[in-house]
PDB file of N, CA and C in Angstrom:
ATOM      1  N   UNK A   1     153.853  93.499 154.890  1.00  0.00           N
ATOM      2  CA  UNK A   1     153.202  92.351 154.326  1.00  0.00           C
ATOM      3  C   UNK A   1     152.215  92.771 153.244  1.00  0.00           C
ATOM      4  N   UNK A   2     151.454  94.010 153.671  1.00  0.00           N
ATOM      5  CA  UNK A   2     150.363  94.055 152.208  1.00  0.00           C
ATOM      6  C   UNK A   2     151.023  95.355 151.752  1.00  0.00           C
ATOM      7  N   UNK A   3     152.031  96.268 151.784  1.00  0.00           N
ATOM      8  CA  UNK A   3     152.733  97.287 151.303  1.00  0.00           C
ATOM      9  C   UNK A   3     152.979  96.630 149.982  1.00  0.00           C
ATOM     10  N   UNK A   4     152.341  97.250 148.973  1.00  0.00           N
ATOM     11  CA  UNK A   4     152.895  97.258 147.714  1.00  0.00           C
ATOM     12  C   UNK A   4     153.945  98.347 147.286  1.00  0.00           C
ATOM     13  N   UNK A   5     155.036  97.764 146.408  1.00  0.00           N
ATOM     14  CA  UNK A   5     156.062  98.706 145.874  1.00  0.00           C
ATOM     15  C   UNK A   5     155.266  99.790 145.308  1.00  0.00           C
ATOM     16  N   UNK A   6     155.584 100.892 145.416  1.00  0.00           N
ATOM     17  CA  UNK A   6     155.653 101.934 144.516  1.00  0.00           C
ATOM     18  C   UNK A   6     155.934 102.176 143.095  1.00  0.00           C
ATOM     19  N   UNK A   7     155.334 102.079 142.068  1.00  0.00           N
ATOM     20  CA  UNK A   7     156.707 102.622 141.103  1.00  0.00           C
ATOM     21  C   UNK A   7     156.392 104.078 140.139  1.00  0.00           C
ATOM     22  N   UNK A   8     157.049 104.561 139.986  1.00  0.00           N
ATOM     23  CA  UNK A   8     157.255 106.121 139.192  1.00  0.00           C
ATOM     24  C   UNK A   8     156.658 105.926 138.015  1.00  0.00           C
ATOM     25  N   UNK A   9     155.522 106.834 138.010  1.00  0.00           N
ATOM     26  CA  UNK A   9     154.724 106.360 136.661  1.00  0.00           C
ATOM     27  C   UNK A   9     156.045 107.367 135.557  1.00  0.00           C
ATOM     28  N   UNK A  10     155.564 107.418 134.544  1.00  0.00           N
ATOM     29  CA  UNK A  10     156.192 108.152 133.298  1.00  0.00           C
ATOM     30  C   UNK A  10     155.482 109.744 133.214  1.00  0.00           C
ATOM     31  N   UNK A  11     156.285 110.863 133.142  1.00  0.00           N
ATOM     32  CA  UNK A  11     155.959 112.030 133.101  1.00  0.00           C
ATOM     33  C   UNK A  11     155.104 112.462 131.186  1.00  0.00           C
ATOM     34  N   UNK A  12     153.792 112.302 131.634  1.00  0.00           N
ATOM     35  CA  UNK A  12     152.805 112.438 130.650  1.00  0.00           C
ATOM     36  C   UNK A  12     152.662 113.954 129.881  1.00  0.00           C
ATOM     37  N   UNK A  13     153.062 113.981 128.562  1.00  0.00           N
ATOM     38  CA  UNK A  13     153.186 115.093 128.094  1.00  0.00           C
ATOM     39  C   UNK A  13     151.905 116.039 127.843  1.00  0.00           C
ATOM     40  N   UNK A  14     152.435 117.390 127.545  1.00  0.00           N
ATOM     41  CA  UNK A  14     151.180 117.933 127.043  1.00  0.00           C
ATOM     42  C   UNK A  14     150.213 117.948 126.228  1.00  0.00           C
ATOM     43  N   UNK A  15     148.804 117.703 126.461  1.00  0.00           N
ATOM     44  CA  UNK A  15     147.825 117.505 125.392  1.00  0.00           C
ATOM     45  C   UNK A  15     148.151 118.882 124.139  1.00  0.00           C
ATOM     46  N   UNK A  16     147.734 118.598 123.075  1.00  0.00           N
ATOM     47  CA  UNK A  16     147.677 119.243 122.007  1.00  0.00           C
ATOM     48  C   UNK A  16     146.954 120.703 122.120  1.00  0.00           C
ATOM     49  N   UNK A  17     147.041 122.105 121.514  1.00  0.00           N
ATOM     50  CA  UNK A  17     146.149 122.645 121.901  1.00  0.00           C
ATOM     51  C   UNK A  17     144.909 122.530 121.117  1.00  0.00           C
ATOM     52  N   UNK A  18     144.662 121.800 120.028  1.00  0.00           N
ATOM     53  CA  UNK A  18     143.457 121.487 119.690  1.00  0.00           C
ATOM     54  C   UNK A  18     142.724 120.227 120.261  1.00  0.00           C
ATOM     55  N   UNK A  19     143.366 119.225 121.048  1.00  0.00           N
ATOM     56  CA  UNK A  19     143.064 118.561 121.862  1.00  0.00           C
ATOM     57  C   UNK A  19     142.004 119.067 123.125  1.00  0.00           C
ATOM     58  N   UNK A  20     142.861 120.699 123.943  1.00  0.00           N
ATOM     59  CA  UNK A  20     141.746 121.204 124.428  1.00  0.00           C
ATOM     60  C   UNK A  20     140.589 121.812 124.237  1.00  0.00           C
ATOM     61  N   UNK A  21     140.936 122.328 122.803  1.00  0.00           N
ATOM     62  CA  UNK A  21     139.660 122.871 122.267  1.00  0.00           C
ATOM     63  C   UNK A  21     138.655 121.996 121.884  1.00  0.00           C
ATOM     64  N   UNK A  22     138.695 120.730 121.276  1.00  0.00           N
ATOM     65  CA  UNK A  22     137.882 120.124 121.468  1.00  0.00           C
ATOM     66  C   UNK A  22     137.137 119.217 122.523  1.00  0.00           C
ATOM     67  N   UNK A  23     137.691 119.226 123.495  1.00  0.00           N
ATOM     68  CA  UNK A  23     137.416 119.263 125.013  1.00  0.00           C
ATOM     69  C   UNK A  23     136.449 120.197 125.354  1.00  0.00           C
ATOM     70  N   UNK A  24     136.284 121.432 125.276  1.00  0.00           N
ATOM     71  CA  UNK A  24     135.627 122.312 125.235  1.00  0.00           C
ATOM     72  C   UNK A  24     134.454 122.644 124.418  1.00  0.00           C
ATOM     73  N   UNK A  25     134.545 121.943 123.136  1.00  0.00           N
ATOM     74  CA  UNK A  25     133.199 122.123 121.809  1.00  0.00           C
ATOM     75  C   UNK A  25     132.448 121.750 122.180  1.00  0.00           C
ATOM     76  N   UNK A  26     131.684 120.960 123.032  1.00  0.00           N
ATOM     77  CA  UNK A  26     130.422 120.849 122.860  1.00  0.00           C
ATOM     78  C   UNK A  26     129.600 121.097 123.929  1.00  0.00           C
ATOM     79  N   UNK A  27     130.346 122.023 125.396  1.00  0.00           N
ATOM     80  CA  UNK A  27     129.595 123.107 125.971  1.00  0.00           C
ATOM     81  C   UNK A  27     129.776 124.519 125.218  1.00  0.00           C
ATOM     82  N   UNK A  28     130.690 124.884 124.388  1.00  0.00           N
ATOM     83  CA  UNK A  28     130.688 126.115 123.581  1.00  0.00           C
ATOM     84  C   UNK A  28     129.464 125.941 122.743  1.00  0.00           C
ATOM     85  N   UNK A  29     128.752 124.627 122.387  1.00  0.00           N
ATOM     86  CA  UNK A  29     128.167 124.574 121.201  1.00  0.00           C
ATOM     87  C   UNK A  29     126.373 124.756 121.733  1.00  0.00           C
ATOM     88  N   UNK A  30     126.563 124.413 123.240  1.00  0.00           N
ATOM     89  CA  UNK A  30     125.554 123.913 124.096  1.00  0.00           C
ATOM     90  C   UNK A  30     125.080 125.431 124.231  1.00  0.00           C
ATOM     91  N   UNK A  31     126.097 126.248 124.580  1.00  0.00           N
ATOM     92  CA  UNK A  31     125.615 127.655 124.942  1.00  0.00           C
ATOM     93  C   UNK A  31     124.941 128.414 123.540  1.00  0.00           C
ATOM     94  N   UNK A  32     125.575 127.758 122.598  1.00  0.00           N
ATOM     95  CA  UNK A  32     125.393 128.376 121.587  1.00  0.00           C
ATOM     96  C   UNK A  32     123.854 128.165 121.132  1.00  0.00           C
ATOM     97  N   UNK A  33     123.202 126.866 121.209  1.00  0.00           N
ATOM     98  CA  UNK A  33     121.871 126.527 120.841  1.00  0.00           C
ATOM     99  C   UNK A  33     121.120 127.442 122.168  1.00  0.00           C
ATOM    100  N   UNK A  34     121.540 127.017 123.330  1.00  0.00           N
ATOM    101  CA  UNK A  34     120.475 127.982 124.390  1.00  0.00           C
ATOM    102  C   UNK A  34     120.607 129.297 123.975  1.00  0.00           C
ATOM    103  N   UNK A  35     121.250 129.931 123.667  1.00  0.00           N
ATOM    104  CA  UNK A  35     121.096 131.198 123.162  1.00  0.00           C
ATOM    105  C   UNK A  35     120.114 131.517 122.003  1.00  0.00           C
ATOM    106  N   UNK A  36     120.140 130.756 121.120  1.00  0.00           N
ATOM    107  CA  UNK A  36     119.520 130.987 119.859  1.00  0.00           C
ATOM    108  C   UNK A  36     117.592 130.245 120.311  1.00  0.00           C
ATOM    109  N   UNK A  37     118.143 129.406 120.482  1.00  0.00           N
ATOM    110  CA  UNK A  37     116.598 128.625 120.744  1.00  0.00           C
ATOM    111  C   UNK A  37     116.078 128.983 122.409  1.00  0.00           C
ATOM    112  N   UNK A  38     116.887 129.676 123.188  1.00  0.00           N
ATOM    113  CA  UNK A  38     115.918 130.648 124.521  1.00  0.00           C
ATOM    114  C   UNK A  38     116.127 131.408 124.924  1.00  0.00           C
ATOM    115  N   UNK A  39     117.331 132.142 125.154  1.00  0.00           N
ATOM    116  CA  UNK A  39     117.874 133.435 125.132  1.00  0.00           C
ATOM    117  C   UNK A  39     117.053 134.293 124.501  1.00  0.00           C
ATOM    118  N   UNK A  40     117.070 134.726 122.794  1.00  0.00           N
ATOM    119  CA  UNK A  40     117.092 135.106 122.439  1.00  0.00           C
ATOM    120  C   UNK A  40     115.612 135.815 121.951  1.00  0.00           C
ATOM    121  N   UNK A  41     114.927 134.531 121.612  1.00  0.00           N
ATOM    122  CA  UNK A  41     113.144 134.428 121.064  1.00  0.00           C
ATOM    123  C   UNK A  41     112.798 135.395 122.810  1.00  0.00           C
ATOM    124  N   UNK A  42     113.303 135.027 124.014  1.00  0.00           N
ATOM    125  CA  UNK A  42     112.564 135.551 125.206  1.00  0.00           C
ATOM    126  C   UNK A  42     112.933 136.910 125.016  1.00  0.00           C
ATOM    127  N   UNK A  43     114.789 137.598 124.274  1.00  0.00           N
ATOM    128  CA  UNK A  43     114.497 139.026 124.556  1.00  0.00           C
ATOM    129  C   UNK A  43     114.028 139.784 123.918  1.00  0.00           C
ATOM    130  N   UNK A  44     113.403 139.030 122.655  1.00  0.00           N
ATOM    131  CA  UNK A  44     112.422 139.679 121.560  1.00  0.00           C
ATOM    132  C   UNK A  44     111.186 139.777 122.344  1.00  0.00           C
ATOM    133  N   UNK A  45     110.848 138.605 122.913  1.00  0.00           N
ATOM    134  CA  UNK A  45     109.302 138.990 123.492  1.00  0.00           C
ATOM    135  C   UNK A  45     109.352 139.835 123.967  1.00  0.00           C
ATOM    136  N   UNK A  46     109.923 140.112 125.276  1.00  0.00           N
ATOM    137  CA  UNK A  46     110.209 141.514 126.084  1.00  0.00           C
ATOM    138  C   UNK A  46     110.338 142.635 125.765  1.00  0.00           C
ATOM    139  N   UNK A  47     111.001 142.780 124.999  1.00  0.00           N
ATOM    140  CA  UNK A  47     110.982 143.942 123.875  1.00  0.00           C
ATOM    141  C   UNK A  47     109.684 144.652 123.328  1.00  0.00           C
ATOM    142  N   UNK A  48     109.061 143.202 122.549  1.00  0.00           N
ATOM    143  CA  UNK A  48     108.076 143.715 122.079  1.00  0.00           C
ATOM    144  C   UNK A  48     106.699 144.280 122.716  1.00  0.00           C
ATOM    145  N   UNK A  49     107.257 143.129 124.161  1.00  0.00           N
ATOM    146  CA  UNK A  49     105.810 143.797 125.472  1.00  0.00           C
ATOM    147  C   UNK A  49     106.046 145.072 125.680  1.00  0.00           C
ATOM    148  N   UNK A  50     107.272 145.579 126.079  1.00  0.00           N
ATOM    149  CA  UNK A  50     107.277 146.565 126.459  1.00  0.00           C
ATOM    150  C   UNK A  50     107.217 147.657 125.445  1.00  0.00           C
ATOM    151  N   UNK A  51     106.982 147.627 124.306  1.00  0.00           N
ATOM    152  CA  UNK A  51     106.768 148.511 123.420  1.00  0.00           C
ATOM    153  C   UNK A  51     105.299 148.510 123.210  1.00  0.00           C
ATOM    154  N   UNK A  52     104.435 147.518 123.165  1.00  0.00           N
ATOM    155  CA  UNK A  52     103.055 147.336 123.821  1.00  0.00           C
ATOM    156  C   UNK A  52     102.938 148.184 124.806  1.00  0.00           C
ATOM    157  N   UNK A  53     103.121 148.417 125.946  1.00  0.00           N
ATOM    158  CA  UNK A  53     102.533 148.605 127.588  1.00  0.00           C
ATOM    159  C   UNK A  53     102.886 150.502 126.830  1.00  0.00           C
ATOM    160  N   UNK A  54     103.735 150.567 126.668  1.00  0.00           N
ATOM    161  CA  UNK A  54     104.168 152.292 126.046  1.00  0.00           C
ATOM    162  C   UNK A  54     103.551 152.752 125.823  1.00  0.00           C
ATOM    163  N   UNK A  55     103.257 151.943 124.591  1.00  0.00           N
ATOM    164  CA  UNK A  55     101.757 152.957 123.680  1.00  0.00           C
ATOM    165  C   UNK A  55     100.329 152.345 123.850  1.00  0.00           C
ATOM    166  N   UNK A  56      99.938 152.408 125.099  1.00  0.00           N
ATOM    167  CA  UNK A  56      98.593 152.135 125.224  1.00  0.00           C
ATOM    168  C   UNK A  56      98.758 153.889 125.932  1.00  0.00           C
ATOM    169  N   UNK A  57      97.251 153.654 125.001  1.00  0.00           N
ATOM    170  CA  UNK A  57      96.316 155.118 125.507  1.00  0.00           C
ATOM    171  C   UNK A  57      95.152 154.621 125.671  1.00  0.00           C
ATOM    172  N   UNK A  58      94.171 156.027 125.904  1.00  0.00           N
ATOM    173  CA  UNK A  58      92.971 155.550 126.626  1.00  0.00           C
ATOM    174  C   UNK A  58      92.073 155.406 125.144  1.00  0.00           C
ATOM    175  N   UNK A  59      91.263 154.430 125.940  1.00  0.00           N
ATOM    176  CA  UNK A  59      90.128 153.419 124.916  1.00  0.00           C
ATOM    177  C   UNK A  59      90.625 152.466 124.647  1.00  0.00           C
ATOM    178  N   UNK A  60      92.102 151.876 124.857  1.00  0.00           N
ATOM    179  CA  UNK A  60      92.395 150.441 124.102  1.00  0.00           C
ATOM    180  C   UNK A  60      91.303 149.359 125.379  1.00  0.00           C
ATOM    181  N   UNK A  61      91.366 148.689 124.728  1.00  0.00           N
ATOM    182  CA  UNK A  61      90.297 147.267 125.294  1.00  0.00           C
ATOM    183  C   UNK A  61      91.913 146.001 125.515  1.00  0.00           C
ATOM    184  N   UNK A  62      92.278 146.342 126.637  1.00  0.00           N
ATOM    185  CA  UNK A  62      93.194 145.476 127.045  1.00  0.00           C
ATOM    186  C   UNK A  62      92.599 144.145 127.780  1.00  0.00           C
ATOM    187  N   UNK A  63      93.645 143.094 127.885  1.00  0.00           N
ATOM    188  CA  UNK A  63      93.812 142.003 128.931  1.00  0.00           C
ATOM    189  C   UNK A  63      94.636 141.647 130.090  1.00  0.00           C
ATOM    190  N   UNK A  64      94.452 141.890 131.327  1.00  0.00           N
ATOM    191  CA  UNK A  64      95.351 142.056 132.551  1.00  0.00           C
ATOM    192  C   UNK A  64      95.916 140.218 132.471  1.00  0.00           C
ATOM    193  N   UNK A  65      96.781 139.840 133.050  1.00  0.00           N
ATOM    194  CA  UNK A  65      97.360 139.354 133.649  1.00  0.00           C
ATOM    195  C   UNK A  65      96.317 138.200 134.726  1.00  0.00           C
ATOM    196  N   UNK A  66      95.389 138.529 135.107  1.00  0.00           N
ATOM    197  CA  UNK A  66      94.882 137.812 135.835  1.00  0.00           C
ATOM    198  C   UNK A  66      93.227 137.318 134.768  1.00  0.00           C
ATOM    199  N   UNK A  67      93.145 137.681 133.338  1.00  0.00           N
ATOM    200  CA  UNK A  67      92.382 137.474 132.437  1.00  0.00           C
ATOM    201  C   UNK A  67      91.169 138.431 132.407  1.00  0.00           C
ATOM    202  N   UNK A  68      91.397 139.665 133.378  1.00  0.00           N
ATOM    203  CA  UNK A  68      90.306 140.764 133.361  1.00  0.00           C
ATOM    204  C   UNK A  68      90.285 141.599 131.914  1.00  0.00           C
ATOM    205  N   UNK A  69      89.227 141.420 131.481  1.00  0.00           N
ATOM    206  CA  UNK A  69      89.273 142.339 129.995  1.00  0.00           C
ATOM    207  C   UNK A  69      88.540 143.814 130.349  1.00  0.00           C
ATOM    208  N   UNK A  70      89.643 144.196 130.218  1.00  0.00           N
ATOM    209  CA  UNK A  70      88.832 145.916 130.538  1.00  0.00           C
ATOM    210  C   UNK A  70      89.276 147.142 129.282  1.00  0.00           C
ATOM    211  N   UNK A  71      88.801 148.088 129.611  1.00  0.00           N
ATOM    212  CA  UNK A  71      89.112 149.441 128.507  1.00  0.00           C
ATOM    213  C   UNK A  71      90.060 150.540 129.589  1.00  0.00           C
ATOM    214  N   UNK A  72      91.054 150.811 128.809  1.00  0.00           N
ATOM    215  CA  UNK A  72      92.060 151.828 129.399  1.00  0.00           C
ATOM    216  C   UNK A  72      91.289 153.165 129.548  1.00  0.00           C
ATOM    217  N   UNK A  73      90.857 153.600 130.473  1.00  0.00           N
ATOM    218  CA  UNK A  73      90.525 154.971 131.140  1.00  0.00           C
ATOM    219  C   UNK A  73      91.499 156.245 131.099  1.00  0.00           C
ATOM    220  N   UNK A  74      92.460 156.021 131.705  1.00  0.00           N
ATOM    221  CA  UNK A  74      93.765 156.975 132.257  1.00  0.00           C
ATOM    222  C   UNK A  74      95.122 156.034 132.139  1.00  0.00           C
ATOM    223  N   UNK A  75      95.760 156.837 131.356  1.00  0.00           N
ATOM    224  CA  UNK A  75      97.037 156.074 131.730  1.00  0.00           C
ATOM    225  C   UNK A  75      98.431 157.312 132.752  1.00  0.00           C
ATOM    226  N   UNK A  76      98.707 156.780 133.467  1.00  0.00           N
ATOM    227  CA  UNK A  76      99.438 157.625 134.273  1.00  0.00           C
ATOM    228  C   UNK A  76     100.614 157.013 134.419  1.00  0.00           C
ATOM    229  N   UNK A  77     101.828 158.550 134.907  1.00  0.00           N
ATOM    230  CA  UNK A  77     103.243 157.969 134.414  1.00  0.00           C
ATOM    231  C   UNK A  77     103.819 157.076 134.816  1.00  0.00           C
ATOM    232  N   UNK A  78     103.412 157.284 136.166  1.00  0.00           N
ATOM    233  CA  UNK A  78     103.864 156.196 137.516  1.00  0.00           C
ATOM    234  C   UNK A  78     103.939 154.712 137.302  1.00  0.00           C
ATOM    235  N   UNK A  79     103.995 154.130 135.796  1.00  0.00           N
ATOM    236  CA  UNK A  79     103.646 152.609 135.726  1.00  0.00           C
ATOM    237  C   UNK A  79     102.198 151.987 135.974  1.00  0.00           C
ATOM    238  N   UNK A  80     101.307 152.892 136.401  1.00  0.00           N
ATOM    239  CA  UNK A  80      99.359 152.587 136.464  1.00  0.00           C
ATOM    240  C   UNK A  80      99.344 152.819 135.486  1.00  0.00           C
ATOM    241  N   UNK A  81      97.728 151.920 135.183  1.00  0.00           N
ATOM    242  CA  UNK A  81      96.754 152.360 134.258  1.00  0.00           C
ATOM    243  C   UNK A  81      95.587 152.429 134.874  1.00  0.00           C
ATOM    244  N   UNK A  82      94.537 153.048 134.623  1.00  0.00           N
ATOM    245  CA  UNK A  82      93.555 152.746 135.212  1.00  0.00           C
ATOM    246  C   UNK A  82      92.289 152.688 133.968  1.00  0.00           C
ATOM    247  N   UNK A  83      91.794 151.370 134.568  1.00  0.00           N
ATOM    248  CA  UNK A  83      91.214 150.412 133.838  1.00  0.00           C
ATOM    249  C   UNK A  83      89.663 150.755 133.882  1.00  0.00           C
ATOM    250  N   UNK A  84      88.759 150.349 133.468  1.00  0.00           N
ATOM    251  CA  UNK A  84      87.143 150.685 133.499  1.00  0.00           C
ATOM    252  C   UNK A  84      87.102 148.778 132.885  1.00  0.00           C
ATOM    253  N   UNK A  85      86.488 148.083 134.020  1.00  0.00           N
ATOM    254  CA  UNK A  85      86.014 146.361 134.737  1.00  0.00           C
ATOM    255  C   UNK A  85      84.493 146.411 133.613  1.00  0.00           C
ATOM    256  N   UNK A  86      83.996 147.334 134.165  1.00  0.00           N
ATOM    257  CA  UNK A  86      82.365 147.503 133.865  1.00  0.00           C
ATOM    258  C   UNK A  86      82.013 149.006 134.133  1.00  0.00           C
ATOM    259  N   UNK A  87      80.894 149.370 134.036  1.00  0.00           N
ATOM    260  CA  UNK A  87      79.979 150.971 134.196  1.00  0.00           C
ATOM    261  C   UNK A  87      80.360 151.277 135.250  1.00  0.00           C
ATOM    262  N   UNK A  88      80.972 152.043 135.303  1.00  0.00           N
ATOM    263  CA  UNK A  88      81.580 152.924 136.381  1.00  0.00           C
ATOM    264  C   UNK A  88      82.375 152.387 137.684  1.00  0.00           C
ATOM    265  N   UNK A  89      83.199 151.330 137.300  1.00  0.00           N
ATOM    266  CA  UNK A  89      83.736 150.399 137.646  1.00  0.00           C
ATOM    267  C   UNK A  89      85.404 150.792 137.388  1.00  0.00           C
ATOM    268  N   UNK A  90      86.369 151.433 138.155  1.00  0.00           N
ATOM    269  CA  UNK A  90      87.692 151.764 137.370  1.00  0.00           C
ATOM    270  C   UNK A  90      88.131 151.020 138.546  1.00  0.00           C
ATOM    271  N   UNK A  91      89.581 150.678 138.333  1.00  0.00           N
ATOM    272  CA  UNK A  91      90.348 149.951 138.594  1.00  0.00           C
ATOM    273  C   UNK A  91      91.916 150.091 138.564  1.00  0.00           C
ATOM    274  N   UNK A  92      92.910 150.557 139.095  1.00  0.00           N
ATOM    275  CA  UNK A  92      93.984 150.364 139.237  1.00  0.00           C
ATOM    276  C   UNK A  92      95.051 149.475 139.091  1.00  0.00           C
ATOM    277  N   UNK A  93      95.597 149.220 137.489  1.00  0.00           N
ATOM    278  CA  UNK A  93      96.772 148.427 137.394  1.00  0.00           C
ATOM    279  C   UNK A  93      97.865 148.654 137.094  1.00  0.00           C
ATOM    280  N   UNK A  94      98.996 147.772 136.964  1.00  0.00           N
ATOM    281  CA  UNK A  94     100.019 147.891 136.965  1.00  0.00           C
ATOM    282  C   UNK A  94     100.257 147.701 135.336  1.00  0.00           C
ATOM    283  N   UNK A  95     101.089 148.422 134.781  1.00  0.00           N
ATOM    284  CA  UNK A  95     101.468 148.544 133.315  1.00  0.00           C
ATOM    285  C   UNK A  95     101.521 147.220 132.669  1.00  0.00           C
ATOM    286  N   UNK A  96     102.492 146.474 133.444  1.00  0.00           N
ATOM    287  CA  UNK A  96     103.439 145.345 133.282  1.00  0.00           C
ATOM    288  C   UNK A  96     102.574 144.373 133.360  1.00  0.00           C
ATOM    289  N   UNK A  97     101.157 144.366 133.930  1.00  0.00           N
ATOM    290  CA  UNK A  97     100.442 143.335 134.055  1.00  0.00           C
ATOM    291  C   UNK A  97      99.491 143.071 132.779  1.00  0.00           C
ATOM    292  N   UNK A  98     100.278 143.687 132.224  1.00  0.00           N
ATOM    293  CA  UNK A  98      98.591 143.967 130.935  1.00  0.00           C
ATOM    294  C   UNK A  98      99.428 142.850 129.645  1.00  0.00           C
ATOM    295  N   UNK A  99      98.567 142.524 129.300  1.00  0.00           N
ATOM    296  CA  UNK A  99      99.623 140.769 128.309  1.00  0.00           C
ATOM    297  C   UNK A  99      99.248 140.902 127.282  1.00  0.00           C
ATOM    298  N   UNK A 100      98.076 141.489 126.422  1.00  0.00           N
ATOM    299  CA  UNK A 100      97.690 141.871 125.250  1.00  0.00           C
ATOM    300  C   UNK A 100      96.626 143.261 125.019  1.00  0.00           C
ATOM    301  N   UNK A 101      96.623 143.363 124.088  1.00  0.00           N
ATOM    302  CA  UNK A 101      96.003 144.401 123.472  1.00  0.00           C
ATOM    303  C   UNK A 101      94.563 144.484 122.427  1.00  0.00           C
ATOM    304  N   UNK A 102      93.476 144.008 122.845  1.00  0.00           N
ATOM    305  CA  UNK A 102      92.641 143.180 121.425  1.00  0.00           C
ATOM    306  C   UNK A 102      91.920 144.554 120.733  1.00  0.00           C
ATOM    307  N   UNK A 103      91.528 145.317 121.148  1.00  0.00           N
ATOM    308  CA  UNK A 103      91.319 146.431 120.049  1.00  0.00           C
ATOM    309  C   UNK A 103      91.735 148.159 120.421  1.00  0.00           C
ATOM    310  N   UNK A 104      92.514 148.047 119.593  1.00  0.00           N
ATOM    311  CA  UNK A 104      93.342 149.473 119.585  1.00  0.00           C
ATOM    312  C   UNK A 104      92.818 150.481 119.120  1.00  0.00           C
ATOM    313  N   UNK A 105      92.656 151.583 119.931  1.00  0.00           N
ATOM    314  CA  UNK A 105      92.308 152.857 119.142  1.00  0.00           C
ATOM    315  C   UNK A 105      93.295 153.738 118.482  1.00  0.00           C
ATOM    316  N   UNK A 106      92.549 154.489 117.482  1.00  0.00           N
ATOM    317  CA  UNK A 106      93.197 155.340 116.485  1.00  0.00           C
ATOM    318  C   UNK A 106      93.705 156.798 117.048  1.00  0.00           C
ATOM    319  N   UNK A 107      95.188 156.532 116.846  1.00  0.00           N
ATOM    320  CA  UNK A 107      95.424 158.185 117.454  1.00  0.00           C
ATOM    321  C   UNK A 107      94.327 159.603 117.165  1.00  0.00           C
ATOM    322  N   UNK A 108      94.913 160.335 118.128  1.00  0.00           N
ATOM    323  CA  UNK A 108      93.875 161.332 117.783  1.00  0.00           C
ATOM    324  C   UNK A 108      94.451 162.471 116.485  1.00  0.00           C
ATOM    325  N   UNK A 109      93.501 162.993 115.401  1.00  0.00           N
ATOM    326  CA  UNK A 109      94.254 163.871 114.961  1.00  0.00           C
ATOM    327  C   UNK A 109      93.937 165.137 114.879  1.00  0.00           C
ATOM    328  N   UNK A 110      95.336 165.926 114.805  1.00  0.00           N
ATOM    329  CA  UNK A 110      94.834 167.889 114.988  1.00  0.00           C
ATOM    330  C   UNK A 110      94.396 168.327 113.713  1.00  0.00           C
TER     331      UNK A 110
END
């Protein structure tokens, strides 16, 4: 009583192959802006921090991570630095924590 007939639809041909490609353009295009506009600007920053954290030696007047402004004391290989807070005040940080650099000292020369 409520059985509706069946009927055989028509065997639907293949889309075009530029049909799929444009199916596809505008997450290809999507990846393409995240790359350029955040990808990319972030692996420059990184880059450039870590070419920062390298060449600190002692006397730079750094900024930690948690907004402590201190002067580089010792830098040691292990990823520390050790920091001078205040007068006789040193301190133990981590390389990676240090976010800028505000006055740099002049290499030494022989």
């Amino acid at each position: 009583m409520f059985v509706t007939p069946a009927f055989a639809q028509a065997a639907t041909e293949a889309a075009p192959a530029g049909a799929v490609f444009a199916q596809f353009l505008p997450i290809i295009l999507i990846f393409v802006i995240f790359y350029f506009l955040l990808i990319r600007p972030q692996q420059k920053k990184m880059k450039e921090h870590r070419a920062m954290v390298e060449a600190l030696r002692r006397g730079d007047q750094v900024v930690t991570s948690g907004g402590i402004v201190a002067k580089v004391s010792k830098v040691q290989d292990d990823g520390m630095v050790e920091v001078e807070i205040a007068d006789g005040v040193k301190v133990k940080v981590l390389k990676h924590t240090i976010t800028t650099v505000l006055n740099k000292t002049e290499p030494a020369t022989n």
